[in-house]
Each structure stands twice: as structure tokens, then as C-alpha cells.
C-alpha atoms as a PDB file:
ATOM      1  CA  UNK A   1      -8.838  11.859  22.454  1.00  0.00           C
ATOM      2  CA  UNK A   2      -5.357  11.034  21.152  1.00  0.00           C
ATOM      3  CA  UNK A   3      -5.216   9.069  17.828  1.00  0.00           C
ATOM      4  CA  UNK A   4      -1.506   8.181  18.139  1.00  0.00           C
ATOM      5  CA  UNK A   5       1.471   9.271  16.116  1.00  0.00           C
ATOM      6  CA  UNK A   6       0.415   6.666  13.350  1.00  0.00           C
ATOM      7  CA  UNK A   7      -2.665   8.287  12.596  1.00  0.00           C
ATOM      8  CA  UNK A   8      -1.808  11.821  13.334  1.00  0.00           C
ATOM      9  CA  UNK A   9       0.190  11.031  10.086  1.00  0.00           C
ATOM     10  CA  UNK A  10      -2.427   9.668   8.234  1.00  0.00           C
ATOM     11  CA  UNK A  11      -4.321  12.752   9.013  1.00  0.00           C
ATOM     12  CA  UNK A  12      -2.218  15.074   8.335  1.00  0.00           C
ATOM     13  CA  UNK A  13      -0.419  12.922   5.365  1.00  0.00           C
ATOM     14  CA  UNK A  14       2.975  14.016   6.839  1.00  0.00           C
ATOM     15  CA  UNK A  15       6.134  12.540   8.349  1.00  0.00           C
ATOM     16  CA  UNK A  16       6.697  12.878  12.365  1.00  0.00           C
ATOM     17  CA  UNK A  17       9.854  12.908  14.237  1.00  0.00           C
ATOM     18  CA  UNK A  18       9.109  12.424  17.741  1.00  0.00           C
ATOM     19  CA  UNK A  19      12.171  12.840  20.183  1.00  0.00           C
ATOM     20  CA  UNK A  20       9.933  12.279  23.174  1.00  0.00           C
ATOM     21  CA  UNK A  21       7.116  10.856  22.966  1.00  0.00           C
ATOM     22  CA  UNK A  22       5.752  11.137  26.005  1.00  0.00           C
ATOM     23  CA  UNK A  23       5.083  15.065  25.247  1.00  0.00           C
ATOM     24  CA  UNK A  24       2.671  14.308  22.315  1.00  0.00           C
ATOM     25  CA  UNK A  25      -0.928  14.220  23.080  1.00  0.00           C
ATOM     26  CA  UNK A  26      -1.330  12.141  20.223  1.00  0.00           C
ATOM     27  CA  UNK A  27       0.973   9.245  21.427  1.00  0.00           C
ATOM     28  CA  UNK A  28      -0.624   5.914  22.655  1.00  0.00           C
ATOM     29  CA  UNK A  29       1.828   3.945  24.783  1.00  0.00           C
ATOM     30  CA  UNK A  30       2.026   0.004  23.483  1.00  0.00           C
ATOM     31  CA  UNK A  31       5.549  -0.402  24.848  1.00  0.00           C
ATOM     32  CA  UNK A  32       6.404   1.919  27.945  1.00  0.00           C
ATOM     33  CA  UNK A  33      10.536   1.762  27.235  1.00  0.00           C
ATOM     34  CA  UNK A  34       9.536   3.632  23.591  1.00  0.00           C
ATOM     35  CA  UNK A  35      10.947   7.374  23.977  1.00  0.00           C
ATOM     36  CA  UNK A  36      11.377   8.546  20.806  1.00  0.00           C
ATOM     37  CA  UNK A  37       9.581   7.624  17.250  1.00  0.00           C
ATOM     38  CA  UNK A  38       9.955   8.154  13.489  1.00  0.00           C
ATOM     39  CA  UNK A  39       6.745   7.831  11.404  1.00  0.00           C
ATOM     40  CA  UNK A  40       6.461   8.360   7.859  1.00  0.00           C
ATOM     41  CA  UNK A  41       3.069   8.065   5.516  1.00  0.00           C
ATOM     42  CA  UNK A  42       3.197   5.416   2.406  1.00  0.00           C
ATOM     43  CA  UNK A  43       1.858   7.352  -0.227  1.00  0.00           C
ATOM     44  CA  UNK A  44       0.252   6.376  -3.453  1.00  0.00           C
ATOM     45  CA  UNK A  45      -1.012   8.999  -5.301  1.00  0.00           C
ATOM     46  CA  UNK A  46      -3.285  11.230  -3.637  1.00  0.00           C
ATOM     47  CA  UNK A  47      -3.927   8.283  -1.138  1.00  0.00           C
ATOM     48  CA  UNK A  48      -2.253   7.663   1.852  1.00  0.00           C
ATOM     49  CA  UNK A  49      -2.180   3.872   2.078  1.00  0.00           C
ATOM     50  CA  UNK A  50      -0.183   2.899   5.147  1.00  0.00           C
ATOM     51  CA  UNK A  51       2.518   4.081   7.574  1.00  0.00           C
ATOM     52  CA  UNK A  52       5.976   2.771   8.767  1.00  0.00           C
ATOM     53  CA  UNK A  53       6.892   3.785  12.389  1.00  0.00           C
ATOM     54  CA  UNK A  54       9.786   2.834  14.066  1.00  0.00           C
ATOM     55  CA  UNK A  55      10.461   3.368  17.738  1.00  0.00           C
ATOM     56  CA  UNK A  56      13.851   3.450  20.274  1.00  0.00           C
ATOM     57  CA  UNK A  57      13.724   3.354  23.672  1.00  0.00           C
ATOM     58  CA  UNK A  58      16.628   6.106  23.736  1.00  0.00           C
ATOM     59  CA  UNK A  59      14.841  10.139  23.297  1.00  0.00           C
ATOM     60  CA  UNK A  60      16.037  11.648  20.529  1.00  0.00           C
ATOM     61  CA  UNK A  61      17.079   8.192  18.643  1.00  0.00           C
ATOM     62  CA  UNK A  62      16.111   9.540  15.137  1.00  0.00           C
ATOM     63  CA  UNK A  63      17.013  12.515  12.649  1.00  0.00           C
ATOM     64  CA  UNK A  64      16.423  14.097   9.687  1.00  0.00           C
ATOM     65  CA  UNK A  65      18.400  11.944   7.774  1.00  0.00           C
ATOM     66  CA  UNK A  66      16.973   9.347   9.190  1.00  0.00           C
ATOM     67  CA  UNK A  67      13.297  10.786   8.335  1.00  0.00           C
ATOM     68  CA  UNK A  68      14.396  11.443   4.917  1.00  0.00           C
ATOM     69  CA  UNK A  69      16.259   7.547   4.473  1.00  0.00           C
ATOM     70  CA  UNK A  70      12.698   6.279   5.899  1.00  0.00           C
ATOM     71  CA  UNK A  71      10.786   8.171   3.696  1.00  0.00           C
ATOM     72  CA  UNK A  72      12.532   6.840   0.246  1.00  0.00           C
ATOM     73  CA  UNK A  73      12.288   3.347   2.133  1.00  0.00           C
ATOM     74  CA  UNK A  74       7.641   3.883   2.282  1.00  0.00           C
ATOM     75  CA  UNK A  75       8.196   5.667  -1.571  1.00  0.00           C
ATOM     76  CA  UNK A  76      10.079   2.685  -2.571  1.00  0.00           C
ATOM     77  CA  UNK A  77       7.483   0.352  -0.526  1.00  0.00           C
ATOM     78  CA  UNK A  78       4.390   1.935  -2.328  1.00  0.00           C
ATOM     79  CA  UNK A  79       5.976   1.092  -5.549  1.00  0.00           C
ATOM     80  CA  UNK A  80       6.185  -2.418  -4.608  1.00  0.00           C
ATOM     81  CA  UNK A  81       2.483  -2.859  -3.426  1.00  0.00           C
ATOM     82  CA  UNK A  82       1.603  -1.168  -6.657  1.00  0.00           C
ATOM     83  CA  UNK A  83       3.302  -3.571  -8.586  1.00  0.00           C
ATOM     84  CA  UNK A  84       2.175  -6.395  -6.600  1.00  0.00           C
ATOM     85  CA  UNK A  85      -1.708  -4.807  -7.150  1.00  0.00           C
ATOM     86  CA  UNK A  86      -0.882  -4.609 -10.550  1.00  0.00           C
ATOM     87  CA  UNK A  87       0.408  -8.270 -10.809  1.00  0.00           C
ATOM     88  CA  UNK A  88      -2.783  -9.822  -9.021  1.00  0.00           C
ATOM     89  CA  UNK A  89      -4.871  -7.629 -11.342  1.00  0.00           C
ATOM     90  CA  UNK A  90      -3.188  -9.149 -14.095  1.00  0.00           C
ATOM     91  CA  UNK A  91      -3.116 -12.755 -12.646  1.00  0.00           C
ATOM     92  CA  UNK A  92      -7.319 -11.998 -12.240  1.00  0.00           C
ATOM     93  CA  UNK A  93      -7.276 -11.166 -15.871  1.00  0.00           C
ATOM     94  CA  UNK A  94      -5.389 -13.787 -17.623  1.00  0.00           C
ATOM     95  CA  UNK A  95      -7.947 -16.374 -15.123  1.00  0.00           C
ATOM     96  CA  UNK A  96     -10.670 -14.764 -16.552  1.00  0.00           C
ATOM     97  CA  UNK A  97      -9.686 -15.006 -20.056  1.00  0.00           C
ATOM     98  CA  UNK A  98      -8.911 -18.617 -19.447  1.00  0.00           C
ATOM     99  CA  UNK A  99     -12.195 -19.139 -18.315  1.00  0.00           C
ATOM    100  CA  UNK A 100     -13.798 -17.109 -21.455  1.00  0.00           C
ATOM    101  CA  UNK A 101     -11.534 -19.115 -24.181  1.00  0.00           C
ATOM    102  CA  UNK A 102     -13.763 -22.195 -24.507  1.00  0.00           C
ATOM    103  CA  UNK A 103     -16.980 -20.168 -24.783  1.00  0.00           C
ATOM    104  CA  UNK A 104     -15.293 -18.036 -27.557  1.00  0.00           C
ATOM    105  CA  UNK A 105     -14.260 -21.047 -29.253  1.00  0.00           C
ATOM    106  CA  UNK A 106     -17.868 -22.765 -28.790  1.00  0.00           C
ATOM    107  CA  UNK A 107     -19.163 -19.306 -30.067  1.00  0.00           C
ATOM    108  CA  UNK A 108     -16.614 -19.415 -33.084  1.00  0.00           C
ATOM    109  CA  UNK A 109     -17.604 -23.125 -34.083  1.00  0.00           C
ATOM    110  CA  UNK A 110     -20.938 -22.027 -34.252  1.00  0.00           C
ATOM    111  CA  UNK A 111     -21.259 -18.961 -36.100  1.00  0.00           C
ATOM    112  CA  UNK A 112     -18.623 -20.629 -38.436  1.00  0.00           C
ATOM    113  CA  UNK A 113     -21.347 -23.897 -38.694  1.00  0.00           C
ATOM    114  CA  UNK A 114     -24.115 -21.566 -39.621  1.00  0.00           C
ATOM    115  CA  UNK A 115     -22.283 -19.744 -42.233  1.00  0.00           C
ATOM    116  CA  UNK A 116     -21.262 -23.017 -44.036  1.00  0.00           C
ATOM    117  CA  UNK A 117     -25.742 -23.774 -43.447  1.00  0.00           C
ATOM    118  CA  UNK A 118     -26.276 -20.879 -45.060  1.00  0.00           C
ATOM    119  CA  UNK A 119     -24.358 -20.705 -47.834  1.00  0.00           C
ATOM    120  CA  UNK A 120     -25.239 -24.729 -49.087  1.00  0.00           C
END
């Protein structure tokens, strides 16, 4: 059963070049004027975490250059969903602390209250 280009490069975690699609098992037709297709994985890490594919309705539309221009473009795009990851994480973090700062200060009061019992 054909998986399509997209995840044929999930699978096997690298690029495809595809000047006719119509001679790879793996390709499911969404558009039937689509001859040719460029696919490259979105790596982070060890993880493969999406895919860009672009398709032409010439055969033979797309080259190694272009492979290698698309595959800085996903390197450059896993960097940026990183960062955003990172950002939210952060954004989570600083909520949280937010959230904890009253309680620490309540907590703070009150040990500094039972010293002051203690010691008159």
C-alpha cells in the first residue's frame, strides 16, 4: 500500500526528488496536473518532525540545487519551531512563577513572623 512521497521521507528520513511522479509506487495523487515533486524531511535532532513538499505540474520541474536550497529552507524552519518551543516553554515558566510568587511571599511572611515569636 503506497504511503506517498511525504511519508516515504519520513520513513526513510531522506530528501526525494521525484521527476515523475506517476512512476513511484509510493505517490498518492491529490492533484492529477502534479508531475514532478521535491520533498525534503524537517529535522530536529534525531527526530524527524515534519516535511515540506512542493509540486509542478511540469516532469522534471526540480533539481539538485533546488533539493539542496529546500533543504537549508526545512534546517532553517526547524530552527524556528525550536525557538518558538523554546519561547512557549519559557512563556509557561515565567506564568508559573507568577502564579508561585504570592505563596512564596505568604510563606516568607510567615516563617519571618515565627522567628520574631520565637525569639521574644
Amino acid at each position: 500500500m503506497p504511503i506517498g512521497i511525504t511519508g516515504s521521507v519520513v520513513v526513510t528520513r531522506c530528501s526525494r526528488l521525484e521527476g515523475n511522479v506517476s512512476e513511484n509506487f509510493d505517490y498518492i495523487e491529490t492533484d492529477p496536473r502534479v508531475r514532478s515533486q521535491l520533498s525534503v524531511p524537517i529535522r530536529m535532532g534525531e527526530h524527524i518532525i515534519g516535511v515540506i513538499g512542493v509540486e509542478h505540474v511540469d516532469y522534471n520541474a526540480f533539481d539538485e540545487e533546488d533539493r539542496r536550497t529546500l533543504e537549508s529552507l526545512a534546517a532553517q524552519v526547524a530552527v524556528a519551531i525550536e525557538n518558538a518551543r523554546l519561547y512557549e516553554k519559557q512563556q509557561q515558566e515565567a506564568k508559573q512563577l507568577t502564579r508561585l510568587r504570592p505563596i512564596s511571599v505568604q510563606a516568607w511572611t510567615l516563617r519571618r513572623s515565627c522567628r520574631l515569636w520565637l525569639t521574644s
